[in-house]
Each structure stands twice: as C-alpha cells, then as structure tokens.
N, C-alpha and C. Protein backbone atom coordinates (compact mmCIF):
# COMPACT_ATOMS: atom_id res chain seq x y z
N UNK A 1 -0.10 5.42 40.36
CA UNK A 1 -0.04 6.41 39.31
C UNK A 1 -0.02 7.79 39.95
N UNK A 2 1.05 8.13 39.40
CA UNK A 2 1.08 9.84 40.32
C UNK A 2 1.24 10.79 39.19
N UNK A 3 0.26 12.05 39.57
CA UNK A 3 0.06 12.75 38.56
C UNK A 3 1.41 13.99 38.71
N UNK A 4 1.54 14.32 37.50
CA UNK A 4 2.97 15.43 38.31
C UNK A 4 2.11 17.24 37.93
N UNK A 5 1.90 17.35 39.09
CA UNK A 5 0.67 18.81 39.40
C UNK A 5 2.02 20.09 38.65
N UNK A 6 3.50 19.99 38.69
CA UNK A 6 4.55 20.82 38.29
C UNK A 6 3.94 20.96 37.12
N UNK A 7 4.04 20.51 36.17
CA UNK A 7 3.14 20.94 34.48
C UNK A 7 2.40 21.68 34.79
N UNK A 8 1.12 22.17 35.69
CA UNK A 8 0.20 22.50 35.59
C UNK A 8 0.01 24.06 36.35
N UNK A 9 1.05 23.50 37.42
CA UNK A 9 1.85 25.24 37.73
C UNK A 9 2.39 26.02 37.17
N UNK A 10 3.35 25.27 36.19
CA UNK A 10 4.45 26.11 35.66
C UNK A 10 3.44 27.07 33.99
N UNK A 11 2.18 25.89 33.72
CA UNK A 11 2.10 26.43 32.48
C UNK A 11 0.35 27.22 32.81
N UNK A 12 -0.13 26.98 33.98
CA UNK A 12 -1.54 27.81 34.43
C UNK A 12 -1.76 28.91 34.07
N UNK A 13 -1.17 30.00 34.28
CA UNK A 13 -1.11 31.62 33.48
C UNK A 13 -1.30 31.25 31.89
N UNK A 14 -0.68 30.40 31.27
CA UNK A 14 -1.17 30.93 30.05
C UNK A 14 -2.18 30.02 29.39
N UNK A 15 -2.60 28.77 30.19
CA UNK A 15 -3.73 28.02 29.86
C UNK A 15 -4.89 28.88 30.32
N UNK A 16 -4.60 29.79 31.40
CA UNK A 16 -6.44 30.68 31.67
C UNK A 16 -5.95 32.22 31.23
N UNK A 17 -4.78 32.09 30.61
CA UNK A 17 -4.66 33.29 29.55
C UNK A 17 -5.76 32.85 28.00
N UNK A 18 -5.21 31.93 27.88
CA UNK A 18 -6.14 31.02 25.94
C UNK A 18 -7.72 31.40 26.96
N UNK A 19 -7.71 30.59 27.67
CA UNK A 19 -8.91 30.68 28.10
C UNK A 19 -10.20 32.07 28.16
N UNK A 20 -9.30 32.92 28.47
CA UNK A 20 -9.53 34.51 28.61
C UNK A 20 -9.82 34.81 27.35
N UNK A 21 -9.01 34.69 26.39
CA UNK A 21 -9.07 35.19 25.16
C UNK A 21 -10.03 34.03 24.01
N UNK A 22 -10.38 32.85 24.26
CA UNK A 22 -11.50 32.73 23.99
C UNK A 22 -12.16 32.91 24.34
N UNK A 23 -12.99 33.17 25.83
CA UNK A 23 -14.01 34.03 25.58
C UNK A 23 -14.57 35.90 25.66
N UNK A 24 -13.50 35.58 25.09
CA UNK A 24 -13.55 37.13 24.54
C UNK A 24 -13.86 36.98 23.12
N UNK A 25 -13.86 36.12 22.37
CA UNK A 25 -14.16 35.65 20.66
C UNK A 25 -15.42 35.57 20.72
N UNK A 26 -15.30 34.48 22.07
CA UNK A 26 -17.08 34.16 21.94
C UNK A 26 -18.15 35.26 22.34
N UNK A 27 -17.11 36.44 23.03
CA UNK A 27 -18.35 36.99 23.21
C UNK A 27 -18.67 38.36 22.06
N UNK A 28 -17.52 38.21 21.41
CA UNK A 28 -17.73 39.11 20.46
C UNK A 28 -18.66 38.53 19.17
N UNK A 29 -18.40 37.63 19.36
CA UNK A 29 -19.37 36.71 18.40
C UNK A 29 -20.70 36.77 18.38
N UNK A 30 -21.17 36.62 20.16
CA UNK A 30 -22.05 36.86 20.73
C UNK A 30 -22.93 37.85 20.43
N UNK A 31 -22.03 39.20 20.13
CA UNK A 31 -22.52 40.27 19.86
C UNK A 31 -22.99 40.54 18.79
N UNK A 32 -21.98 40.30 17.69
CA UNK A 32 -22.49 39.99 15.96
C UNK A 32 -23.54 39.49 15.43
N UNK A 33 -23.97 38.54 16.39
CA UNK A 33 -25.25 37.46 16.45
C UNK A 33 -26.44 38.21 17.13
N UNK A 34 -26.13 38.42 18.13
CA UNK A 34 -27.25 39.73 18.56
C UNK A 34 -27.89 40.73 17.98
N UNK A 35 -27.16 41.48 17.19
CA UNK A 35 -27.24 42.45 16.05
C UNK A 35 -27.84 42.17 14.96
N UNK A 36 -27.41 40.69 14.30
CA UNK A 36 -28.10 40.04 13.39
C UNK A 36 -29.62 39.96 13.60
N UNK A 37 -29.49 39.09 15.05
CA UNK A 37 -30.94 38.58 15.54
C UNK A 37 -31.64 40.24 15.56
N UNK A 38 -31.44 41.13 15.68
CA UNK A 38 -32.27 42.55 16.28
C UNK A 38 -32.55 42.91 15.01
N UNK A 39 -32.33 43.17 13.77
CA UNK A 39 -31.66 43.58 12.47
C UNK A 39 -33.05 42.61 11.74
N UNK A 40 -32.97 41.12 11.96
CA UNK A 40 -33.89 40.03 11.49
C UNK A 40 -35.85 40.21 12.34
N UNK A 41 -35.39 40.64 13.74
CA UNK A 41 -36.71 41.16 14.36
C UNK A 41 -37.25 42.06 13.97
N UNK A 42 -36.77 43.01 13.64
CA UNK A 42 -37.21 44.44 13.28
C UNK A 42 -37.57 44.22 12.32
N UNK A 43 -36.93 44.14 10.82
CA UNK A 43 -37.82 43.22 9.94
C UNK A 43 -38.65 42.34 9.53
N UNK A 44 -38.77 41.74 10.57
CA UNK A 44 -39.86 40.66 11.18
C UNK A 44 -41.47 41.47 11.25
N UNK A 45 -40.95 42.66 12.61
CA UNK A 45 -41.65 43.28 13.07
C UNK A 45 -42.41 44.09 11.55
N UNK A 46 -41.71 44.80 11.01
CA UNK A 46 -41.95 45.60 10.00
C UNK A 46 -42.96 44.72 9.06
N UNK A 47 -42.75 43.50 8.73
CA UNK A 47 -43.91 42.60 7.76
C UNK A 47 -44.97 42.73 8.52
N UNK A 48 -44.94 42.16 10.12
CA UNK A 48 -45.83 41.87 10.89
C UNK A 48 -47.14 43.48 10.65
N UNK A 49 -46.57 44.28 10.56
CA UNK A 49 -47.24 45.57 10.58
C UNK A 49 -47.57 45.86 9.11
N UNK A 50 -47.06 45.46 8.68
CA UNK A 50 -47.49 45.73 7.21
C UNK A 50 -49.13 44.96 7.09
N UNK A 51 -49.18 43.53 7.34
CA UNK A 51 -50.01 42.93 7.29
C UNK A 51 -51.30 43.09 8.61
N UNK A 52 -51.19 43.56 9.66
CA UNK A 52 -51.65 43.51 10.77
C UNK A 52 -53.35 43.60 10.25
N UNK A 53 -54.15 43.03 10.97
CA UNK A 53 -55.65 43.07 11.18
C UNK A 53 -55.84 42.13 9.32
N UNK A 54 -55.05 41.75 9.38
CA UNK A 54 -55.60 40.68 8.18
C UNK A 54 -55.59 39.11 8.63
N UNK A 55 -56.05 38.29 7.65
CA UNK A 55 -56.26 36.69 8.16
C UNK A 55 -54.50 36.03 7.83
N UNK A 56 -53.99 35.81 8.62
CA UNK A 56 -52.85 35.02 8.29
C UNK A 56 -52.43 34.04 7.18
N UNK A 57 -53.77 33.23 7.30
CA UNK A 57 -53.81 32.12 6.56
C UNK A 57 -54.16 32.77 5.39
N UNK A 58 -54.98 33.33 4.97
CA UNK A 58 -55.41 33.86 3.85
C UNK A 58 -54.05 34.60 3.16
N UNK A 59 -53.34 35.53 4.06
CA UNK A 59 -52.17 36.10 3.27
C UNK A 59 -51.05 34.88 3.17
N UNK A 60 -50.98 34.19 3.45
CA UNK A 60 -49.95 32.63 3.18
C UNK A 60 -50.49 32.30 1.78
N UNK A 61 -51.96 32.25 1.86
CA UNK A 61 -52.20 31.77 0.64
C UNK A 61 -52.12 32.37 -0.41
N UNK A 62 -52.82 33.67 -0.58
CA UNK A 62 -52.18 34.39 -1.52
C UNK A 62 -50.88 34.68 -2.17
N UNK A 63 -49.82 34.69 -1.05
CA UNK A 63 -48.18 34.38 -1.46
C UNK A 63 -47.94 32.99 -2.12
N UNK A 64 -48.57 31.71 -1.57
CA UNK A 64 -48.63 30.65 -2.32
C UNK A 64 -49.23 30.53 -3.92
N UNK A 65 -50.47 31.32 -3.84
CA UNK A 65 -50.95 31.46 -5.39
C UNK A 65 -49.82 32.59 -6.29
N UNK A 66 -49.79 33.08 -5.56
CA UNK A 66 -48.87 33.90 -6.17
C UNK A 66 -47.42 33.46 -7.33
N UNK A 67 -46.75 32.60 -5.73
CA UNK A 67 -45.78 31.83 -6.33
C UNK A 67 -45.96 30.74 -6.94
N UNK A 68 -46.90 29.87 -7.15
CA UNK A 68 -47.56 29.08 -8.31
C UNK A 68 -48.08 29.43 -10.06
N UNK A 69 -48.91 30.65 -9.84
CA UNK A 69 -49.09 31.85 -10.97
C UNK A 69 -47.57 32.06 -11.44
N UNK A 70 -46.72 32.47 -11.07
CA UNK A 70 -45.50 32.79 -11.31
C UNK A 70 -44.69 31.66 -11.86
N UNK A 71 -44.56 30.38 -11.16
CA UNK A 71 -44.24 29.63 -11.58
C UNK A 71 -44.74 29.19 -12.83
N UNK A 72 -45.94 29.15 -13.06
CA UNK A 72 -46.23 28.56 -14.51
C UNK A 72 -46.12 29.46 -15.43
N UNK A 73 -46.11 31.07 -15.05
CA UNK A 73 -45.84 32.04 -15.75
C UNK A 73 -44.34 31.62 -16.58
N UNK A 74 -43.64 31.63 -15.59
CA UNK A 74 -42.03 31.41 -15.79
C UNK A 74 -41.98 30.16 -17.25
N UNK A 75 -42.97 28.93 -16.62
CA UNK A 75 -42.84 27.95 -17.57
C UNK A 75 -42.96 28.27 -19.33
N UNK A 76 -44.46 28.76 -19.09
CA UNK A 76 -44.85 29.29 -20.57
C UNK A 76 -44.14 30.32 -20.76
N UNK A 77 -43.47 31.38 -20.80
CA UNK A 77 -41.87 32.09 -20.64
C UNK A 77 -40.86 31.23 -21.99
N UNK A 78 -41.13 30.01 -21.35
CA UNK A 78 -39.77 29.16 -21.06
C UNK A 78 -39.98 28.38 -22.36
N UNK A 79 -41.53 27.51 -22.48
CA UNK A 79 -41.56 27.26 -23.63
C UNK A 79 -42.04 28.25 -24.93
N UNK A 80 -42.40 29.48 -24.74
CA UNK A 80 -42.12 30.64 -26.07
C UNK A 80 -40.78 30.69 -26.11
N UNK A 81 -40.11 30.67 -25.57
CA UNK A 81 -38.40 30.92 -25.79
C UNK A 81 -38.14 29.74 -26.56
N UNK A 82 -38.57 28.81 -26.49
CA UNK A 82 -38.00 27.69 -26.74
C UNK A 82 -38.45 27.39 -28.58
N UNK A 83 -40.02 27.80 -28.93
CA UNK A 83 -40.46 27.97 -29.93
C UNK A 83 -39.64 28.97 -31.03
N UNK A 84 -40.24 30.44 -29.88
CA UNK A 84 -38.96 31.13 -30.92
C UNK A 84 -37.63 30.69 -31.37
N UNK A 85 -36.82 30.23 -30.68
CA UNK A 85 -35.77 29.38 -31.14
C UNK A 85 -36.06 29.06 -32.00
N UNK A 86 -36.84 28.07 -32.42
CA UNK A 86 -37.09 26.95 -33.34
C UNK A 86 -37.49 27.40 -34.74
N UNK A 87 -38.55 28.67 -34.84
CA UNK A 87 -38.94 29.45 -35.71
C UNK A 87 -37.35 30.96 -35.98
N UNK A 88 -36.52 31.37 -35.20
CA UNK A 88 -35.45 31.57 -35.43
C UNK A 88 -34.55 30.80 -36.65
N UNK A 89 -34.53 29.95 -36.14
CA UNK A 89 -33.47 28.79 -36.75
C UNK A 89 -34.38 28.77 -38.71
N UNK A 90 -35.42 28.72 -38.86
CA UNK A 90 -35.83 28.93 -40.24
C UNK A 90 -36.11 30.26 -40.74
N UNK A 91 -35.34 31.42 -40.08
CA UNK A 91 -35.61 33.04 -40.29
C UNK A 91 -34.37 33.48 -41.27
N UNK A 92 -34.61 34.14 -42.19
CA UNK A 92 -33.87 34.60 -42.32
C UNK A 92 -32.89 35.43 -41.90
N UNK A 93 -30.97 34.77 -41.66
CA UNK A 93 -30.42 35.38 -41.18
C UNK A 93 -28.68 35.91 -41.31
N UNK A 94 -28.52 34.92 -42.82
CA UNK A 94 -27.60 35.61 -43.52
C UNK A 94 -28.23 36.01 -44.88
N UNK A 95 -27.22 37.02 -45.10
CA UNK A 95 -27.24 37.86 -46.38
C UNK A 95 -26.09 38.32 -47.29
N UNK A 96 -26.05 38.05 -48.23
CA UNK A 96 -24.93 38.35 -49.25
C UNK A 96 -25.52 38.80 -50.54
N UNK A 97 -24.59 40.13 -50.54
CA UNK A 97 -25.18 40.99 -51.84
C UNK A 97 -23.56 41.41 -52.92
N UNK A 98 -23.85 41.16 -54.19
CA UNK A 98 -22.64 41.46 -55.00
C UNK A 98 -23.45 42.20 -56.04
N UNK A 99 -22.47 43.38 -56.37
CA UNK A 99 -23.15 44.02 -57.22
C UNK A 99 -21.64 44.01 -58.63
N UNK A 100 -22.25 43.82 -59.76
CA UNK A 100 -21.26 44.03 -61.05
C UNK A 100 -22.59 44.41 -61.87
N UNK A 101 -21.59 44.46 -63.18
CA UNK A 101 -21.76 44.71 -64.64
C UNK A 101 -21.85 43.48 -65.88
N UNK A 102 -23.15 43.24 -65.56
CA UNK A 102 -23.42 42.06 -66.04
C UNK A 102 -23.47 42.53 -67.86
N UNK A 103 -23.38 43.57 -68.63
CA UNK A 103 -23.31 43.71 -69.50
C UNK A 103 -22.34 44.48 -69.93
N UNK A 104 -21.43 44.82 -71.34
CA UNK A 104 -20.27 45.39 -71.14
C UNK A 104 -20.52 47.07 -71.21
N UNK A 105 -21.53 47.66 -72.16
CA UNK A 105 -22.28 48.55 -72.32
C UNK A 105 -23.25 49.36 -71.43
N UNK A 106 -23.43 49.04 -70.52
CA UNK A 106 -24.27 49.36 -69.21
C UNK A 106 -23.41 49.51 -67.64
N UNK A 107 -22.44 51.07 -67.11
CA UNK A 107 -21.71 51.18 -66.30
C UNK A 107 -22.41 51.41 -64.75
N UNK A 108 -21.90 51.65 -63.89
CA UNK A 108 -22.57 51.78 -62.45
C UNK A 108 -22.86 50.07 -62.04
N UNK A 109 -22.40 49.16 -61.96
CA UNK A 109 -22.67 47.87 -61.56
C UNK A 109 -23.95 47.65 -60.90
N UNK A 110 -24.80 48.15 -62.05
CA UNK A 110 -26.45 47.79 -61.96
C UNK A 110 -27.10 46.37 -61.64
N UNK A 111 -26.53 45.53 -61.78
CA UNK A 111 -26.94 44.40 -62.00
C UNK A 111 -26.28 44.09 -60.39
N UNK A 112 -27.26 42.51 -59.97
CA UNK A 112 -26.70 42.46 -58.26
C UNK A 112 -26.79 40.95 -58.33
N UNK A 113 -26.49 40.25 -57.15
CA UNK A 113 -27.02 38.99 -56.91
C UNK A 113 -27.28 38.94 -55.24
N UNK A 114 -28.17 38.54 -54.74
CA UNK A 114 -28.05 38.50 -53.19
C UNK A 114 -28.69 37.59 -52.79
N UNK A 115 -28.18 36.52 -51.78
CA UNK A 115 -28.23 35.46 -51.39
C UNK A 115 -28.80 35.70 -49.74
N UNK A 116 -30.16 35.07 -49.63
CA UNK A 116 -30.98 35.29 -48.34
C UNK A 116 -31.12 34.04 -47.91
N UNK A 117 -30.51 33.56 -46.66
CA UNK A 117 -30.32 32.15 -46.35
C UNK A 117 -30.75 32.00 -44.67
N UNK A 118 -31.16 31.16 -44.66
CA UNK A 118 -31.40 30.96 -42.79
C UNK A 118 -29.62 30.50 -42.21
N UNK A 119 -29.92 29.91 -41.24
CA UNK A 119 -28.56 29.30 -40.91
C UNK A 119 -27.56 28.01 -41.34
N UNK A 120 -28.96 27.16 -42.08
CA UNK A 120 -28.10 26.37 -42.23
C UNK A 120 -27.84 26.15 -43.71
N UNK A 121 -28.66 27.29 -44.34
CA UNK A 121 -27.80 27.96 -46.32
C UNK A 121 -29.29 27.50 -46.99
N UNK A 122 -30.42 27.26 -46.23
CA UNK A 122 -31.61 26.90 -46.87
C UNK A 122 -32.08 28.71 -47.45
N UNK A 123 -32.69 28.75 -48.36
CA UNK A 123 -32.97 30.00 -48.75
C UNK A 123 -32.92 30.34 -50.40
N UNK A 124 -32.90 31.38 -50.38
CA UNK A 124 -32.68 31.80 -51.81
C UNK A 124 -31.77 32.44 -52.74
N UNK A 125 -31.63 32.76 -53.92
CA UNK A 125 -30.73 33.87 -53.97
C UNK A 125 -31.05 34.39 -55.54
N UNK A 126 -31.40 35.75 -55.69
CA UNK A 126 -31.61 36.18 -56.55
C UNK A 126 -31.18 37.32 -57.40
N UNK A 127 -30.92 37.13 -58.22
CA UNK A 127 -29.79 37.99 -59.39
C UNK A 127 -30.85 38.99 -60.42
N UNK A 128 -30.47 40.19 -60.59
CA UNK A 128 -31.07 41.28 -61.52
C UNK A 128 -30.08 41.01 -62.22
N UNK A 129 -30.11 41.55 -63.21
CA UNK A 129 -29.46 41.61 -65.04
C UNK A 129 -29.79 42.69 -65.34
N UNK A 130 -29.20 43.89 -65.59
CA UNK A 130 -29.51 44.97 -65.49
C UNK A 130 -28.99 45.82 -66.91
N UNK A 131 -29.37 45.90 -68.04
CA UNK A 131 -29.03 46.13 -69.58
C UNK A 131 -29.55 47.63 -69.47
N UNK A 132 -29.20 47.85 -70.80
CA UNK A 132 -30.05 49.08 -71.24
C UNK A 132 -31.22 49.31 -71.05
N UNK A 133 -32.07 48.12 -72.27
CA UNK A 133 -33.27 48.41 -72.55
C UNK A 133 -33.81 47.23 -71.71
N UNK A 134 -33.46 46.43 -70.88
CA UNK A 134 -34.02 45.23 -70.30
C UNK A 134 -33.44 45.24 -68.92
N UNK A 135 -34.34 44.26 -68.39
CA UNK A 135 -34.24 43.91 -66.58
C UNK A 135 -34.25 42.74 -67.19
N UNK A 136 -33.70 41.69 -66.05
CA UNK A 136 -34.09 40.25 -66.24
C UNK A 136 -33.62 39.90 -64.80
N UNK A 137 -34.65 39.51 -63.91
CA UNK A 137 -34.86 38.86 -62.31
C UNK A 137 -34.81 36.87 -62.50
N UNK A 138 -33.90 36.44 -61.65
CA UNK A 138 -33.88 35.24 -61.65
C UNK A 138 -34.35 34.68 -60.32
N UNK A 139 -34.48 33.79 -59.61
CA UNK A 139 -34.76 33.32 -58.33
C UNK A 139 -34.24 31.65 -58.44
N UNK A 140 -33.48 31.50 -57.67
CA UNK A 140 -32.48 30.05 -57.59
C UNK A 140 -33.00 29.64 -56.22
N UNK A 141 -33.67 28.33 -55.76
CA UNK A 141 -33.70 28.27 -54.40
C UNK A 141 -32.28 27.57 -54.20
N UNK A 142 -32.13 27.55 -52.61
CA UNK A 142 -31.11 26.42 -51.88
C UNK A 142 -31.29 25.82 -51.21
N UNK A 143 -30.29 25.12 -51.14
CA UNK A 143 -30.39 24.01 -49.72
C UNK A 143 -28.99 23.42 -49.64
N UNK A 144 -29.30 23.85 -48.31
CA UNK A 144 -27.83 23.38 -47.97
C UNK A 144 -26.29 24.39 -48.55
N UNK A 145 -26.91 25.57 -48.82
CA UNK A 145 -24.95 26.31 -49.22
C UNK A 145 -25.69 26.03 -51.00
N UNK A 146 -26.04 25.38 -51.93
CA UNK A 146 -26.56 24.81 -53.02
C UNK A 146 -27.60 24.90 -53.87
N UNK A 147 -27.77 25.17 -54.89
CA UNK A 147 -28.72 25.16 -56.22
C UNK A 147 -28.93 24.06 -56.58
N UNK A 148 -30.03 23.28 -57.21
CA UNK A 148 -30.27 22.29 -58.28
C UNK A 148 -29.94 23.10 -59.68
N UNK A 149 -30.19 24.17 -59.27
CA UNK A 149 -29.65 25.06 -60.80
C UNK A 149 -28.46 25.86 -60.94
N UNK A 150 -27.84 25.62 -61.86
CA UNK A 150 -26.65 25.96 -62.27
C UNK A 150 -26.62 27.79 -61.22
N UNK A 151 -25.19 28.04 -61.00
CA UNK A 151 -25.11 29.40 -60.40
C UNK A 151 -24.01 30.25 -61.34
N UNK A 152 -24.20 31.18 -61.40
CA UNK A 152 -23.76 32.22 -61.78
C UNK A 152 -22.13 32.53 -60.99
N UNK A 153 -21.01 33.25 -61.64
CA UNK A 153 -19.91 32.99 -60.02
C UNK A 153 -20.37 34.50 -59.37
N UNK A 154 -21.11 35.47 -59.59
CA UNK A 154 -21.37 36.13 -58.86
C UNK A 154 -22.58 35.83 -57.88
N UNK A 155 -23.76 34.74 -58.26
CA UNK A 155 -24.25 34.08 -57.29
C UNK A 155 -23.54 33.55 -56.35
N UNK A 156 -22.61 32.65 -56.65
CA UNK A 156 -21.64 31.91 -55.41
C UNK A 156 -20.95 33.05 -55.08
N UNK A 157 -20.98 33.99 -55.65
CA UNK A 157 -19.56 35.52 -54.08
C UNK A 157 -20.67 35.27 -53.35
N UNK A 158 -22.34 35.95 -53.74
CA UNK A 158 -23.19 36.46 -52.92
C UNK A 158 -23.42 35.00 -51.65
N UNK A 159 -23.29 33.66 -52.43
CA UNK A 159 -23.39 33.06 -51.41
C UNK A 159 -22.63 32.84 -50.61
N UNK A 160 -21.14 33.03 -50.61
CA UNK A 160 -19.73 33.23 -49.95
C UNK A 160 -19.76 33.81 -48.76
N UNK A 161 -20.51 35.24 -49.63
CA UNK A 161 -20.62 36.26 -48.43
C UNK A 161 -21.76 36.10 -47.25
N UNK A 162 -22.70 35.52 -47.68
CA UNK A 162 -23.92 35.26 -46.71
C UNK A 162 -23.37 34.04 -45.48
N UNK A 163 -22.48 33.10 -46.48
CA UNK A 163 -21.99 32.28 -45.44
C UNK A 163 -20.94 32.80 -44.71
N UNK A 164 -20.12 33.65 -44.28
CA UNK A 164 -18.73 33.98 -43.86
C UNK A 164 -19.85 34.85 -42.58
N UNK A 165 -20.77 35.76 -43.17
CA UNK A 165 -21.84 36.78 -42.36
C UNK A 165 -22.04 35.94 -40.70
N UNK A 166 -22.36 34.77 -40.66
CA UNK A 166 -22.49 33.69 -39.62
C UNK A 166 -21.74 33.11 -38.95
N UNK A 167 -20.46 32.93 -40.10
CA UNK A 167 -19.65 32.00 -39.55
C UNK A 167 -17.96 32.89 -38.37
C-alpha cells in the first residue's frame, strides 16, 4: 500500500491556511468568553460584598424562605383570581335601556324599560310607566334571555340590547 504524499504537497498551503483561520475563530471566541467570564465575576464579586461579614447559610436561607413565602403568595393570588372569576360570572354585566311613551298624552319618552343581566341573561328587567298623574314600576325576573311573565316589546328591545352589549 503506497500512500501518494503528491496530494498533500500540492494542497498543504491551504489545509494550514483553514487551519490558521480556525484558530483565529477559536480564539476570538476565546475572547468573548473571557469577557463574559470577567462581566459574571465582577458580579459575583459585587453580591459577595454586598453580603460580606454575614452567615452564608443563614442568607441561603432567607432567599429560600423568601422564595417559598412568595410562592404561596403567588398561589393564593391565583386562587382569588380564580374566585373572582366565579363571582364575576354572576355580576352584573349587561345592560339595556329603552326609553318611549308608554301613554299617548304624556310627551318626552318618560316611561323606560332596562334590562340588568349577568352573562348568561340571568337577571332582571324593569319597566316605569310614566302617565300624568301616575308612576307604575314593574320588576320581571330572567333566566336565561327569558320571563315566566309575559314581556312587554319594549322589555324585549331592552333585552336585545343588553344581549348584543356582550355579544
């Protein structure tokens, strides 16, 4: 087996040319990393002094209680968020108001109906009647977008509008 050394003449210059020029990568690399590492000491250094003439262990622990306190902080956080939600969801949070002339004799569309509903149309909706010599206040509950008692069609705008408010 004979090796042929001609390959290795003809192409040497530019195999310890690559060669050259990787480590010139590496050493620039080298350098980047150095900088890092000096950059990470000094900050190192800087805690180290912050804390100096105290018990080590004792300041570990305190960062540990710390981040435990915090953690359960975060939790109960987490379940009030989660409550409020829940008490959200039965708040009132649409609204629909129609105002007319519930009598033919009585102008300025005194008379109203307005429909106060959570999200999912549970709620109420209640209509003034607004005359001359008389008021007359009704209160309809709902459920669901719905009355068990007959509605008025200016009750259903007001509920129209409370639903469209969400949607």
């Amino acid at each position: 087996m004979q090796i042929d050394f001609a390959f290795f003449e003809r192409y040497a210059p530019f195999f310890w040319l690559g060669l050259l020029l990787l480590d010139v990568v590496f050493l620039i690399w080298l350098l980047f990393l150095r900088r890092g590492q000096r950059a990470l000491a000094h900050r190192f250094q800087q805690q180290i002094e912050a804390i100096e003439g105290q018990d080590w262990e004792r300041v570990l622990a305190d960062y540990l209680e710390e981040i435990r306190s915090t953690t359960e902080r975060a939790k109960e956080l987490a379940d009030r968020s989660e409550e409020v939600g829940r008490r959200l969801e039965r708040t009132i949070q649409r609204v629909g108001v129609v105002r007319f002339n519930a009598f033919p004799d009585v102008g300025g569309d005194q008379s109203f109906a307005i429909a106060l509903l959570d999200n999912h149309g549970h709620g109420v909706v209640i209509s003034s009647l607004q005359g001359r010599t008389e008021n007359r206040v009704y209160a309809k509950p709902l459920k669901r977008w719905d009355s068990t008692y007959a509605l008025s069609d200016e009750e259903k705008q007001a509920i129209a509008k409370a639903y469209r408010v969400g949607g």
